[in-house]
Protein backbone atom coordinates (compact mmCIF):
# COMPACT_ATOMS: atom_id res chain seq x y z
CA UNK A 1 0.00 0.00 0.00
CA UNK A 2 1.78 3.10 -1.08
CA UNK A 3 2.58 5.86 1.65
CA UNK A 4 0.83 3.34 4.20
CA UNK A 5 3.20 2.96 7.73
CA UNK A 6 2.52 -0.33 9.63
CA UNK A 7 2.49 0.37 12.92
CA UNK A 8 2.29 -2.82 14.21
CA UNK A 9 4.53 -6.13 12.58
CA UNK A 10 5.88 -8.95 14.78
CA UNK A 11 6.75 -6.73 18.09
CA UNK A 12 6.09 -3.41 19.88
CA UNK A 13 8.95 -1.11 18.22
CA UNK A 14 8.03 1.86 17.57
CA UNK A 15 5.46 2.41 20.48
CA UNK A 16 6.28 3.02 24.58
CA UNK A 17 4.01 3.25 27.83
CA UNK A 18 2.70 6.61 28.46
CA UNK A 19 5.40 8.15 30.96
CA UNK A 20 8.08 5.35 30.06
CA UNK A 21 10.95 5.45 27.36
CA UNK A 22 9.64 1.28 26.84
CA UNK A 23 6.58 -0.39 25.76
CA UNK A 24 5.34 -2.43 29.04
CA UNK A 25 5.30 -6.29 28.81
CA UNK A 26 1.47 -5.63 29.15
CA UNK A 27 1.28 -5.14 25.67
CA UNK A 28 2.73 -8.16 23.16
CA UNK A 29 2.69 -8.84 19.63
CA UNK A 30 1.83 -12.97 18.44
CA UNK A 31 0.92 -13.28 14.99
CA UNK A 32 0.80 -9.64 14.17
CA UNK A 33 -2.09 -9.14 16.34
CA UNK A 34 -1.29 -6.86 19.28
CA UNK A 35 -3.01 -7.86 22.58
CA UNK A 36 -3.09 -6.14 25.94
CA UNK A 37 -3.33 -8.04 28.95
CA UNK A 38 -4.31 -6.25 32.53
CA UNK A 39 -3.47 -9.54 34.38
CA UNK A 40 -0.11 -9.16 33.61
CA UNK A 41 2.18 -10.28 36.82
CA UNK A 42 4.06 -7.15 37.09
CA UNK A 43 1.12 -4.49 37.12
CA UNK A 44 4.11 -1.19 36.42
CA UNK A 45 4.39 -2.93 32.49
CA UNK A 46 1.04 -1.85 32.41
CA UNK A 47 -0.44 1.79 30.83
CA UNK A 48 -1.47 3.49 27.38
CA UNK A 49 0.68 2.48 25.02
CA UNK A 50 1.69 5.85 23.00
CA UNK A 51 3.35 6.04 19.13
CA UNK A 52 7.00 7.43 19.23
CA UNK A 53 6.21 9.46 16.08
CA UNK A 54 4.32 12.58 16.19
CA UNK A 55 0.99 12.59 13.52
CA UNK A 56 -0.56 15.76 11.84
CA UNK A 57 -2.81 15.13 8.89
CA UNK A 58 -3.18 11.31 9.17
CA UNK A 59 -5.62 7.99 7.76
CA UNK A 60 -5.40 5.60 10.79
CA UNK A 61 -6.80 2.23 9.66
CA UNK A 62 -7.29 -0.41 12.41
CA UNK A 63 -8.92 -3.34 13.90
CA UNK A 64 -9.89 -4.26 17.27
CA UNK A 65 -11.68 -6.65 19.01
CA UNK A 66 -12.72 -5.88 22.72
CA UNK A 67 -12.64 -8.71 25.34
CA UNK A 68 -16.66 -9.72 27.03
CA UNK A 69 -17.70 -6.33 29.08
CA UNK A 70 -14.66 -5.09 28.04
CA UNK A 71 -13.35 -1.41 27.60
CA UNK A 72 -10.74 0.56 25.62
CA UNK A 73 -10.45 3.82 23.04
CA UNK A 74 -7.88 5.12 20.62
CA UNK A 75 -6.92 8.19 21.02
CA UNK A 76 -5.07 10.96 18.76
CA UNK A 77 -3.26 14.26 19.26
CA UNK A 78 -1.96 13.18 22.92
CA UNK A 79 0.83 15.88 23.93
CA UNK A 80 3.21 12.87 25.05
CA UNK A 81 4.70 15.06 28.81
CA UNK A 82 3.37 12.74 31.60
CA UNK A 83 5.32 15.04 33.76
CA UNK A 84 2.22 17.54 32.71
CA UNK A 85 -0.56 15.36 31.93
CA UNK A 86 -0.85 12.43 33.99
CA UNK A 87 -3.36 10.25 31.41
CA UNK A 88 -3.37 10.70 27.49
CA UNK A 89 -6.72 11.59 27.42
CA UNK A 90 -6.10 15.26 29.31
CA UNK A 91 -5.34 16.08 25.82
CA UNK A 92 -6.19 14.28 22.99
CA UNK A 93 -9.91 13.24 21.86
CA UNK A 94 -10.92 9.19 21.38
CA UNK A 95 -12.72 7.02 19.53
CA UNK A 96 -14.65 4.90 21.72
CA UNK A 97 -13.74 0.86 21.76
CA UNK A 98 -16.39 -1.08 23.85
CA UNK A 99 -18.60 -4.14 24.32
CA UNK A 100 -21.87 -1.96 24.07
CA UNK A 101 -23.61 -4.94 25.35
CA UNK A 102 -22.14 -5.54 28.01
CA UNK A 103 -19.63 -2.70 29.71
CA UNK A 104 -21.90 0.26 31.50
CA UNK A 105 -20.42 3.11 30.12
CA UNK A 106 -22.64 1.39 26.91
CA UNK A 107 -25.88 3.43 28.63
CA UNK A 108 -24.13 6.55 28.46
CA UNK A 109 -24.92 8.77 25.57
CA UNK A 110 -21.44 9.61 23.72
CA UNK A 111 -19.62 6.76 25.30
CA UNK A 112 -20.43 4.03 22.91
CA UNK A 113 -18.36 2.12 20.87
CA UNK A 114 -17.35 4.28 17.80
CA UNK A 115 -18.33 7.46 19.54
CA UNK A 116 -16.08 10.82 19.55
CA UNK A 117 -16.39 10.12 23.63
CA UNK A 118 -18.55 12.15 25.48
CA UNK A 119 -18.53 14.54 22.43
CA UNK A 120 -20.16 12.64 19.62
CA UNK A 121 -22.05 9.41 19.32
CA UNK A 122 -21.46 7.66 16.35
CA UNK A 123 -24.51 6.98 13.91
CA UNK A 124 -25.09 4.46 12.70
CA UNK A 125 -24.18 2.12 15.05
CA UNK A 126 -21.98 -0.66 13.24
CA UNK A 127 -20.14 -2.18 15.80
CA UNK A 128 -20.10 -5.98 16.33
CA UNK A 129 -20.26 -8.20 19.35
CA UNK A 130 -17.51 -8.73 21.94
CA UNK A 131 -14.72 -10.46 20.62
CA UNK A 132 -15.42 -10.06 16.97
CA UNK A 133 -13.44 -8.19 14.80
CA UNK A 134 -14.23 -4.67 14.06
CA UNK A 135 -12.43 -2.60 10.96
CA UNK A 136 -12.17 1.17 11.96
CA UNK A 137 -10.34 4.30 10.79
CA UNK A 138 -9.64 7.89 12.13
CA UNK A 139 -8.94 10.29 9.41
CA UNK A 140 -7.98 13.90 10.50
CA UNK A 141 -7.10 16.46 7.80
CA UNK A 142 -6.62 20.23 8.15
CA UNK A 143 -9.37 20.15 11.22
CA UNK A 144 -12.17 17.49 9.39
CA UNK A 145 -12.40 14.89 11.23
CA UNK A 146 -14.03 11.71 10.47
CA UNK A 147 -14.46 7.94 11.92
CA UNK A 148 -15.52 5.00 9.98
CA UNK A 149 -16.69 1.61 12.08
CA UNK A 150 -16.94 -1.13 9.91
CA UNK A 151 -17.35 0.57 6.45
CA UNK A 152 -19.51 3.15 7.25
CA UNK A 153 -18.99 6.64 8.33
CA UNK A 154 -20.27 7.13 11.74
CA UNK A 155 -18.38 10.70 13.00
CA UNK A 156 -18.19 13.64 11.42
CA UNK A 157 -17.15 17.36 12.59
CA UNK A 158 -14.47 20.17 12.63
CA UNK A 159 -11.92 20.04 15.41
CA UNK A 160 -10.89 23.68 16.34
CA UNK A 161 -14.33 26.08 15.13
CA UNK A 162 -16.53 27.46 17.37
CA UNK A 163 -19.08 24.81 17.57
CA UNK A 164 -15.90 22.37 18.72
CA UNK A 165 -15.52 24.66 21.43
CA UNK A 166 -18.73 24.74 22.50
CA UNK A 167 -18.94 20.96 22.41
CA UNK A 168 -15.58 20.48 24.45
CA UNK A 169 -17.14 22.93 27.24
CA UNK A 170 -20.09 20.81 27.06
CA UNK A 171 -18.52 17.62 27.83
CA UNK A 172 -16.73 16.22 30.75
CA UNK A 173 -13.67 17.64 29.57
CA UNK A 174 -14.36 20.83 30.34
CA UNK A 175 -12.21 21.58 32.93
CA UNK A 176 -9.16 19.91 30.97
CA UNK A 177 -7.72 23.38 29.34
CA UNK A 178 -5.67 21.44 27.26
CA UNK A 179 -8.12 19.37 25.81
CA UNK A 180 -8.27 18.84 22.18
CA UNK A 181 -6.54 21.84 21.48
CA UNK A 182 -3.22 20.30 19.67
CA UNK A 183 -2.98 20.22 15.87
CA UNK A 184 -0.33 17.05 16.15
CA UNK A 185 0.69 14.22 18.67
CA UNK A 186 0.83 11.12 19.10
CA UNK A 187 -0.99 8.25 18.79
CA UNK A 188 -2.19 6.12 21.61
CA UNK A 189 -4.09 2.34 22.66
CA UNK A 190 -5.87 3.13 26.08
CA UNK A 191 -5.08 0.96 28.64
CA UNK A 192 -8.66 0.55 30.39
CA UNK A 193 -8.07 -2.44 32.69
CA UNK A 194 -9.51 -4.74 30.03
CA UNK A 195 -8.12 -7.46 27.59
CA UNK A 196 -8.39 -5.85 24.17
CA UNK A 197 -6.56 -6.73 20.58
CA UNK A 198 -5.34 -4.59 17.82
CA UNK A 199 -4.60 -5.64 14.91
CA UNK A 200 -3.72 -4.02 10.77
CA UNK A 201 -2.75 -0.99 12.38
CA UNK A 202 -1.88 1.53 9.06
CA UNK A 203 -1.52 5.21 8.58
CA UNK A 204 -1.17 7.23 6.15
CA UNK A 205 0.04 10.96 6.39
CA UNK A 206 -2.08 13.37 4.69
């Protein structure tokens, strides 16, 4: 695929734990499929697992697959300073990964799977059952952003206008003054205490 980036191949290179130089033994790559595992025996390998490049104008293509109940979210633009911001998503907007049958942030409007979290829900809903396989994509370019679960598009807005600001002081992170605010950053996998698997993990720049 020409100008595609795998981010993902047979290991975690290229990716670290939010506040560490490493990626934590949490997070492991078998068959090019990137799992996370909160049992882990050594609970410090655990965390968001952050991109050590920096995106702009970017096509993320993914898949993911959320464990029964389960709970997780990609999330884009993260200013990468855990000395500032203690959790990636102080500044950089998600979309939602979730069993929507099962976990109970599923009965909260905004926080289902696919969902701009707490800022947009996602229509229509396309998302399969726990521990399927879902196909998604984040594409970001010059402020339009738009998410696609599953072949359709389900989000659609325009990070940075007016409206975005009135959403943001809508939501719950409306105390966070850093919140969605950054043009560029990295790219992270939200460590939400639940087994979760990535997997075809492309992007383009734009």
């Amino acid at each position: 695929m020409e100008n595609w980036q795998s981010l993902v191949s047979n290991n975690t290179n290229g990716w670290h734990t939010y506040g560490k130089t490493y990626a934590g033994k949490a997070w492991s790559v078998n068959n090019n499929v990137l799992y996370f595992n909160p049992s882990v025996e050594d609970q410090t390998q655990r965390g968001d697992l952050v991109t050590n490049e920096i995106y702009e104008n970017f096509h993320l293509k993914y898949e993911w697959k959320i464990s029964k109940n389960g709970n997780s979210g990609v999330i884009f633009n993260v200013n990468d300073d855990a000395t500032k911001y203690q959790y990636p998503y102080l500044t950089g907007p998600e979309m939602q990964v979730l069993d929507n049958s099962g976990h109970p942030d599923a009965k909260i409007f905004k926080h289902r799977a696919g969902d701009l979290y707490d800022l947009i829900a996602s229509k229509p809903e396309t998302v399969k059952p726990s521990v399927e396989w879902n196909a998604a994509e984040i594409i970001l370019n010059n402020g339009k952003l738009a998410f696609f679960l599953n072949g359709k598009k389900v989000v659609s807005t325009i990070m940075w206008d007016n409206n975005w600001k009135k959403m943001v002081a809508g939501s719950k992170f409306k105390d966070m003054p850093d919140f969605g605010k950054s043009r560029s950053g990295k790219i992270v996998l939200q460590d939400h205490g639940d087994e979760v698997w990535y997997k075809n993990i492309v992007i383009k720049k734009l």
